[in-house]
Protein backbone atom coordinates (compact mmCIF):
# COMPACT_ATOMS: atom_id res chain seq x y z
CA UNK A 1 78.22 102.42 147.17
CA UNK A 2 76.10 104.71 144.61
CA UNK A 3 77.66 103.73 141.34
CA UNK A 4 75.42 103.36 138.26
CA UNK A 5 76.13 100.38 136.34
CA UNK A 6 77.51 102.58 134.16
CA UNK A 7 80.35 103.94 136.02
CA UNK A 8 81.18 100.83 137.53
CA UNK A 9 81.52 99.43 133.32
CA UNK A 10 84.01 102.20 133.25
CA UNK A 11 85.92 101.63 136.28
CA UNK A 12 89.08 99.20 135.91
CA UNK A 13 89.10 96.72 138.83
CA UNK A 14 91.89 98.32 140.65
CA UNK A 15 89.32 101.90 140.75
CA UNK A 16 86.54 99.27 142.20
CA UNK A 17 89.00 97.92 145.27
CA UNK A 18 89.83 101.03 146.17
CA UNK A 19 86.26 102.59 146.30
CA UNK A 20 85.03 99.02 148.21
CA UNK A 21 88.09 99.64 150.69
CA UNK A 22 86.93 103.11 151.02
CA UNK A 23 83.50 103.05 151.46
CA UNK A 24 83.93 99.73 153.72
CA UNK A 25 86.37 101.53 155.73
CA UNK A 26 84.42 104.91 156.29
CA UNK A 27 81.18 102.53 157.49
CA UNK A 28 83.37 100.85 159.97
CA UNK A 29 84.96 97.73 158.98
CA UNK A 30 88.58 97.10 160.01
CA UNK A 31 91.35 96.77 156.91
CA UNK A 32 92.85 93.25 157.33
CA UNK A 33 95.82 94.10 155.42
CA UNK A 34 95.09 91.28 152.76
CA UNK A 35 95.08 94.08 150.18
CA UNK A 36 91.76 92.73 148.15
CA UNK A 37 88.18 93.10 148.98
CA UNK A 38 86.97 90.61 146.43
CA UNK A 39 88.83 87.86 145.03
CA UNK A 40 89.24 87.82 141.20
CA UNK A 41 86.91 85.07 141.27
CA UNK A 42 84.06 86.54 143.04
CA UNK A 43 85.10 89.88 140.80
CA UNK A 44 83.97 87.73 137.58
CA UNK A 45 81.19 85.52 139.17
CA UNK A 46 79.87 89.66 139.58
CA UNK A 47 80.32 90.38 135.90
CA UNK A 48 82.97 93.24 137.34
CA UNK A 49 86.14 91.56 135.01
């Protein structure tokens, strides 16, 4: 997405969703209304919580 690890440290996990839904969305894939791009799970197993 073109984040430095830095700013992605600093972003709260609720900033993160909304720039994956973004950036997903502008390239072309279709919102399936589930309201999370990553699990919480998968979020941690990334080192992103």
């Amino acid at each position: 997405m073109g984040f430095t690890p830095a700013q992605v440290d600093e972003m709260s996990a609720w900033e993160f969703a909304a720039c994956a839904r973004g950036y997903a969305r502008a390239h072309g894939a279709k919102d399936t209304g589930t309201g999370a791009v990553m699990s919480e799970t998968r979020m941690r197993d990334l080192g992103i919580l």
